[in-house]
N, C-alpha and C. Protein backbone atom coordinates (compact mmCIF):
# COMPACT_ATOMS: atom_id res chain seq x y z
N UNK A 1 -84.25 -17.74 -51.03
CA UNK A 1 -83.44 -17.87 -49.82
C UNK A 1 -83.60 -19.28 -49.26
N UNK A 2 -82.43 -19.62 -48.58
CA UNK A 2 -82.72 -21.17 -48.17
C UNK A 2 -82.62 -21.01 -46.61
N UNK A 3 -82.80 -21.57 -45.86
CA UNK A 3 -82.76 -22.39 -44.44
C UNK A 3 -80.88 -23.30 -44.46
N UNK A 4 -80.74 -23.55 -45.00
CA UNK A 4 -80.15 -24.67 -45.27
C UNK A 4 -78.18 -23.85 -45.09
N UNK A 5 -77.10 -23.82 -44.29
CA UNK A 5 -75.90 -23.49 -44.37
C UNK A 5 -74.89 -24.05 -44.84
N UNK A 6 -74.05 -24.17 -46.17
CA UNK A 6 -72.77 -24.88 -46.27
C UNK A 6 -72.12 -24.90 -44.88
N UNK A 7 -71.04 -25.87 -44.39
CA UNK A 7 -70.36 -25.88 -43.62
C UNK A 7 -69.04 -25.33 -44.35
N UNK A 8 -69.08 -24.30 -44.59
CA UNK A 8 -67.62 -23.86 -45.04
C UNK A 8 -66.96 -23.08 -43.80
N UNK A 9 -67.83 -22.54 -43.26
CA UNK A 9 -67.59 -21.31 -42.14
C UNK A 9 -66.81 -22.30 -41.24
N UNK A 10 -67.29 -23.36 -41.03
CA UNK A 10 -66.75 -24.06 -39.91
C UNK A 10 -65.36 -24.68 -40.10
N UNK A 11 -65.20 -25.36 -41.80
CA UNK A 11 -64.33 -26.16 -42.07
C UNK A 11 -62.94 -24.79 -42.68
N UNK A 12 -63.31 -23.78 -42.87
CA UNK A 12 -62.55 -22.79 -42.62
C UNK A 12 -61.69 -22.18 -41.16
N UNK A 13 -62.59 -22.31 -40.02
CA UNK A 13 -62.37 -21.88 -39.16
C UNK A 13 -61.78 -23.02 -38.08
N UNK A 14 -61.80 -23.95 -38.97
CA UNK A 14 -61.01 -25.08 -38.23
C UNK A 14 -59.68 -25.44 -39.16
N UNK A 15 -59.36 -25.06 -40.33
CA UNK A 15 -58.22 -24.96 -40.64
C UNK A 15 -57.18 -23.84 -40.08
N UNK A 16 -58.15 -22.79 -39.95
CA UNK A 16 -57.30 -21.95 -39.15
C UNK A 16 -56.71 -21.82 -38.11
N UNK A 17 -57.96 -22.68 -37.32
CA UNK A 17 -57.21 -22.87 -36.07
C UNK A 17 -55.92 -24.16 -36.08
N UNK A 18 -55.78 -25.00 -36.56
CA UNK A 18 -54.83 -25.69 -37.48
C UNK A 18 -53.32 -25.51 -37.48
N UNK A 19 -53.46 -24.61 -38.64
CA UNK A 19 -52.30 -22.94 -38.89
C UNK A 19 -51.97 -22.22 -37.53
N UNK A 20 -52.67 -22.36 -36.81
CA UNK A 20 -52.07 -21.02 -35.88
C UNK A 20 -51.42 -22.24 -34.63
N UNK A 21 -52.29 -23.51 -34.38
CA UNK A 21 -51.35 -24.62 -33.80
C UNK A 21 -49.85 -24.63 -34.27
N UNK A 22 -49.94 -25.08 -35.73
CA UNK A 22 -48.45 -24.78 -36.04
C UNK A 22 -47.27 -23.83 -35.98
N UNK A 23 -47.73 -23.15 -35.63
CA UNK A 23 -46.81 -21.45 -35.91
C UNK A 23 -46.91 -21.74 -34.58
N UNK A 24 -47.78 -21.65 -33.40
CA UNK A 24 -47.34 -22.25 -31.71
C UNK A 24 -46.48 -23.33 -31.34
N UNK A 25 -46.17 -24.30 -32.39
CA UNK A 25 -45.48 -25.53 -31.99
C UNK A 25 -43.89 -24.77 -32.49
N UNK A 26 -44.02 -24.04 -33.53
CA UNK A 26 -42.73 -23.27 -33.68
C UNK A 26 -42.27 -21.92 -32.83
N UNK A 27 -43.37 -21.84 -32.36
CA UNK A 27 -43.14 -20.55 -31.24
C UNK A 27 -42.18 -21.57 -30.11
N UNK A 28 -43.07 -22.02 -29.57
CA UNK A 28 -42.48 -23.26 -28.58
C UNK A 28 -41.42 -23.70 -28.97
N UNK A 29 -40.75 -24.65 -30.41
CA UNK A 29 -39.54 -24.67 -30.20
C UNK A 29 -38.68 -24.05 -29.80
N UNK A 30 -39.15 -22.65 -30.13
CA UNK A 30 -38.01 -21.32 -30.32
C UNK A 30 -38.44 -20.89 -28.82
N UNK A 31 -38.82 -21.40 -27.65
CA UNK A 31 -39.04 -20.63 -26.83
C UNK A 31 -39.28 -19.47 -26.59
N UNK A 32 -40.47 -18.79 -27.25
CA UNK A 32 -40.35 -17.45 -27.88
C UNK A 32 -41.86 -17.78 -27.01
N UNK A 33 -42.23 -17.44 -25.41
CA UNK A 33 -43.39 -16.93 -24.60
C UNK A 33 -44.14 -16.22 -25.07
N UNK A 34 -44.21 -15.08 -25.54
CA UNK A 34 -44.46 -14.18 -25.63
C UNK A 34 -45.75 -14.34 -26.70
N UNK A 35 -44.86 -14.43 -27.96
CA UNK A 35 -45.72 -15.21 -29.44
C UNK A 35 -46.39 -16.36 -29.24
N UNK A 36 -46.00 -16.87 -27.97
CA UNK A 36 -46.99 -18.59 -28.12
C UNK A 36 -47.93 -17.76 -26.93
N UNK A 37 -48.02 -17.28 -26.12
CA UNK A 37 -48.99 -16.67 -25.21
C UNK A 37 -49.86 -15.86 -26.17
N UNK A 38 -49.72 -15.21 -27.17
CA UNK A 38 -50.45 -14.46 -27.69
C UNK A 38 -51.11 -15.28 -28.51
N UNK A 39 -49.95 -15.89 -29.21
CA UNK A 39 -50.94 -17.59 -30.24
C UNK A 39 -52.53 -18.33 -29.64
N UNK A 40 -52.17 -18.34 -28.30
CA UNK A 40 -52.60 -19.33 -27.51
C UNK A 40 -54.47 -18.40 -27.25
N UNK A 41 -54.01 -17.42 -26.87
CA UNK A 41 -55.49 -16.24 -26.73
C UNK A 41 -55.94 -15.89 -28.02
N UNK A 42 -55.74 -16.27 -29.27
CA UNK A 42 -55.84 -16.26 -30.54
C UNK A 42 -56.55 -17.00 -31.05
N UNK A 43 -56.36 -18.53 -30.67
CA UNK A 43 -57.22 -19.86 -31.12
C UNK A 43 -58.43 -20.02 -29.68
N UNK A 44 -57.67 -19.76 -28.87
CA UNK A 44 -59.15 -19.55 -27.78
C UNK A 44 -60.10 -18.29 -28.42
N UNK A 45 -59.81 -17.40 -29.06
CA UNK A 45 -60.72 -17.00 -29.38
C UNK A 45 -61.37 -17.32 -30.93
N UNK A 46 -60.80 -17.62 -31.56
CA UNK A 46 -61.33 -18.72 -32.80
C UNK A 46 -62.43 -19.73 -32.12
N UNK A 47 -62.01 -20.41 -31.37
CA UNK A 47 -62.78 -21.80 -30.63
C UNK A 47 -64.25 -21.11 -30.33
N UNK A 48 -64.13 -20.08 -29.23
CA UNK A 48 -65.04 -19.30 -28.82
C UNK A 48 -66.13 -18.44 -29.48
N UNK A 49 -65.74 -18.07 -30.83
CA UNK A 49 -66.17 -17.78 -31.83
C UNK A 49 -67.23 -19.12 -32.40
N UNK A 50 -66.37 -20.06 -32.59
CA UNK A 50 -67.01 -21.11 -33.69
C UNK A 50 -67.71 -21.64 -32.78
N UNK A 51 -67.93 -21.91 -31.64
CA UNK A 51 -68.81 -22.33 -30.27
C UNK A 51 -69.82 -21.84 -30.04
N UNK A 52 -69.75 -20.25 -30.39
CA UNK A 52 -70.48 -19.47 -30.38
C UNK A 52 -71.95 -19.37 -31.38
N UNK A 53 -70.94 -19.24 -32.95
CA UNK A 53 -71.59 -19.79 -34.07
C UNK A 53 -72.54 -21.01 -33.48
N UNK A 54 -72.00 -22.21 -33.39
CA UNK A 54 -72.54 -23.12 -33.32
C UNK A 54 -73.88 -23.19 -32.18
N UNK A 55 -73.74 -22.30 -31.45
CA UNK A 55 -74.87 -22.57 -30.46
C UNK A 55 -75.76 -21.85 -30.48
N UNK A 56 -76.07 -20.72 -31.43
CA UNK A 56 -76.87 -19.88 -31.98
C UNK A 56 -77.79 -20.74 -33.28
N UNK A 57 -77.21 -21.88 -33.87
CA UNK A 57 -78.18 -22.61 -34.56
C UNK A 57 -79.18 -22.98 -34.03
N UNK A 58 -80.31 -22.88 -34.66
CA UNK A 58 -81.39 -23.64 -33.80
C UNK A 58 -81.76 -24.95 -33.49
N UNK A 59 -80.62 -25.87 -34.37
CA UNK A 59 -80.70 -26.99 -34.38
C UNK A 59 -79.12 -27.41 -34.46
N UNK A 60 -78.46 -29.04 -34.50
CA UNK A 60 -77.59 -29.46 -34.76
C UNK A 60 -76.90 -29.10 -36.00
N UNK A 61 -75.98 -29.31 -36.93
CA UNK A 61 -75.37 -29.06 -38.07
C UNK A 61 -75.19 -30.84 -38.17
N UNK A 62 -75.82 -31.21 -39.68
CA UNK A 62 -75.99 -32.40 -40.08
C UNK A 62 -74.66 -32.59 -40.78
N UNK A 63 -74.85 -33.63 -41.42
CA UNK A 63 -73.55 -34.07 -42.00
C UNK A 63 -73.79 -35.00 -43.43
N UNK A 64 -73.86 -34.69 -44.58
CA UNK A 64 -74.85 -35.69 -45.65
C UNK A 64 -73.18 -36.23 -46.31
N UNK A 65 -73.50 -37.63 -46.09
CA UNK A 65 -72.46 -38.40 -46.79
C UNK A 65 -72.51 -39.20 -48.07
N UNK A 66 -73.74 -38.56 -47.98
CA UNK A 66 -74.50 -39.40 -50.20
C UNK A 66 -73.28 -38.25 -51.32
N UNK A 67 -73.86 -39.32 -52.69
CA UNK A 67 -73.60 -38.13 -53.12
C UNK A 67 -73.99 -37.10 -53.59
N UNK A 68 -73.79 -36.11 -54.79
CA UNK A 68 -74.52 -34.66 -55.49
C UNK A 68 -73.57 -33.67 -54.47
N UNK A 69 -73.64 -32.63 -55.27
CA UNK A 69 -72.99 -30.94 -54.63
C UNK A 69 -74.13 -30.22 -53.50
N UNK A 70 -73.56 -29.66 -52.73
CA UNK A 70 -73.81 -29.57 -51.88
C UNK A 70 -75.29 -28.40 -52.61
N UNK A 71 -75.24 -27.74 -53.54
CA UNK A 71 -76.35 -26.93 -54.21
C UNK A 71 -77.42 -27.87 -54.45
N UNK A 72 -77.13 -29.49 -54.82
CA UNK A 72 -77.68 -30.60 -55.16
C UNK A 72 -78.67 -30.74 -53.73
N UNK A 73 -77.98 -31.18 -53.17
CA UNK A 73 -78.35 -31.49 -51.39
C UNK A 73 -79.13 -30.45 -51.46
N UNK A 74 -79.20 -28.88 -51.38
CA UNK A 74 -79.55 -28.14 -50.81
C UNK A 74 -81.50 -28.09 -51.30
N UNK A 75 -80.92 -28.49 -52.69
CA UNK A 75 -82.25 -28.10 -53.74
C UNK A 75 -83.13 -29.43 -53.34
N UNK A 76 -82.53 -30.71 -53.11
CA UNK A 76 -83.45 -32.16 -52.92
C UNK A 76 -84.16 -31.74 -51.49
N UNK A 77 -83.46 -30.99 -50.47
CA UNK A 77 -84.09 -30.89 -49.07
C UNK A 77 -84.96 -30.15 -49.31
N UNK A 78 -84.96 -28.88 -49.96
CA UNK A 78 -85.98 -27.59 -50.26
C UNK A 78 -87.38 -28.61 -50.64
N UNK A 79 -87.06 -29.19 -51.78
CA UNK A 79 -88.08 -29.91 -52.94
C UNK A 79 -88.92 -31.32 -51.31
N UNK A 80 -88.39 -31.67 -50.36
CA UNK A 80 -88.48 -32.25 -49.81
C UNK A 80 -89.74 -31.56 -49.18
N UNK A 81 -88.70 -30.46 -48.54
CA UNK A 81 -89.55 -29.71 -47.43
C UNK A 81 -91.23 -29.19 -48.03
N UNK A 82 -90.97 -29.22 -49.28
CA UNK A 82 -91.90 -28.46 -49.56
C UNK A 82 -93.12 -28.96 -49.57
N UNK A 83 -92.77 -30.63 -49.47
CA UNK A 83 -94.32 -31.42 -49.13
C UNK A 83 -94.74 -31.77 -48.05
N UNK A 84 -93.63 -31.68 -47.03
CA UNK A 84 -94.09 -31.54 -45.73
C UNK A 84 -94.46 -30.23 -45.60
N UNK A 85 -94.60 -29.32 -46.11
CA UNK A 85 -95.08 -27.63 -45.66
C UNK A 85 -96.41 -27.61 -46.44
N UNK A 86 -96.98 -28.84 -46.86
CA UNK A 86 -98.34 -28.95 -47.77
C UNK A 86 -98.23 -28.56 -49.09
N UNK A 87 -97.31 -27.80 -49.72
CA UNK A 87 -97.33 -27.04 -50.74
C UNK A 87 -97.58 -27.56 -51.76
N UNK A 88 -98.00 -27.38 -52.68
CA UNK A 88 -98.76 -28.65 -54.11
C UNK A 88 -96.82 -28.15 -54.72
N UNK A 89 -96.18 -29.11 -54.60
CA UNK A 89 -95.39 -29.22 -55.37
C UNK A 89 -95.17 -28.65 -56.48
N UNK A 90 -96.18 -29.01 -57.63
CA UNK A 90 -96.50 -28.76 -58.94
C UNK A 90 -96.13 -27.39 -58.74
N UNK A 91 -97.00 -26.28 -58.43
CA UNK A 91 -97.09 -25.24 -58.04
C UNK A 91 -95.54 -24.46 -57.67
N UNK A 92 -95.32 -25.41 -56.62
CA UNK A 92 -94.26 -25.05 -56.10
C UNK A 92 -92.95 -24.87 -57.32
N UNK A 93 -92.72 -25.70 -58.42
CA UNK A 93 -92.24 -25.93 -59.48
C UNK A 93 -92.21 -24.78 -60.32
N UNK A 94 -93.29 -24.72 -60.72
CA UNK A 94 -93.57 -23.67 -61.44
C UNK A 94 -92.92 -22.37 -60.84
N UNK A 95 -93.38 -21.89 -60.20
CA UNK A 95 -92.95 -20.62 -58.86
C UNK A 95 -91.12 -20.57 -58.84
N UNK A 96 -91.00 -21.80 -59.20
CA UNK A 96 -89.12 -21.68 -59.12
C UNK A 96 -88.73 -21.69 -60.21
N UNK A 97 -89.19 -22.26 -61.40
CA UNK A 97 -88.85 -21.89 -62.96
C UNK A 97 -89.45 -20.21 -63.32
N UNK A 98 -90.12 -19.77 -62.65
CA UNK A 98 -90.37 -18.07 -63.09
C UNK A 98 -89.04 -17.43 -62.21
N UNK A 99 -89.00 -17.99 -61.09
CA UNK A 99 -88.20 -16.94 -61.01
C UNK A 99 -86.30 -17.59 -61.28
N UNK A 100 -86.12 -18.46 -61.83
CA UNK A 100 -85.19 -18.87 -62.51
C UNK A 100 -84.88 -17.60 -64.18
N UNK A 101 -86.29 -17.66 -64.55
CA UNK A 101 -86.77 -17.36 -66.08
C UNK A 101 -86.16 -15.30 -65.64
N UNK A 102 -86.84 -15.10 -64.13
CA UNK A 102 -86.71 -13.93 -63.67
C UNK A 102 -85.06 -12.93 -63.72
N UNK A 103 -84.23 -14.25 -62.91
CA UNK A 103 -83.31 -13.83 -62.77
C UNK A 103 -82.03 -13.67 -64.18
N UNK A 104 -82.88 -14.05 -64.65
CA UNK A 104 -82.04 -14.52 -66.13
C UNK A 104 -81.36 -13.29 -66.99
């Protein structure tokens, strides 16, 4: 298990809210109240949601602009952490090739 969250949740939930802008800018042409009032309590609650999300982290949401996949990133921070948590590395190595060997 990692510590560590893709930002997909977010970059999902901000396309959506996106999409539902648009379909409001066409509500609005069409003067159609009704559908853009309901649009409108729709993405406020998207916002409110992802606000929500976001402030239940215990920390900020970083942003890594190097490169490698984000599994890449995930595995260099783990391998990182693990020497600030004292852990003999070596050890630590081993312990992740068994259960690599485990899941196999």
């Amino acid at each position: 298990m990692t510590n560590f969250l893709p930002a997909g949740i977010i970059n999902d939930t901000i396309l959506e809210i996106q999409s539902k802008i648009s379909d409001l800018q066409k509500e609005l042409a069409l003067r159609n109240l009704y559908n853009l009032k309901q649009g409108l309590q729709e993405v406020e609650e998207l916002v409110v949601e992802l606000a929500l999300f976001l402030e239940k982290l215990s920390c900020e949401p970083l942003i890594y602009t190097g490169t490698g996949t984000t599994e890449e990133i995930i595995r260099r921070l783990e391998w990182a952490l693990t020497f600030s948590e004292e852990i003999d590395p070596v050890e630590y190595y081993r312990y992740m090739e068994e259960i690599k060997k485990a899941t196999k």
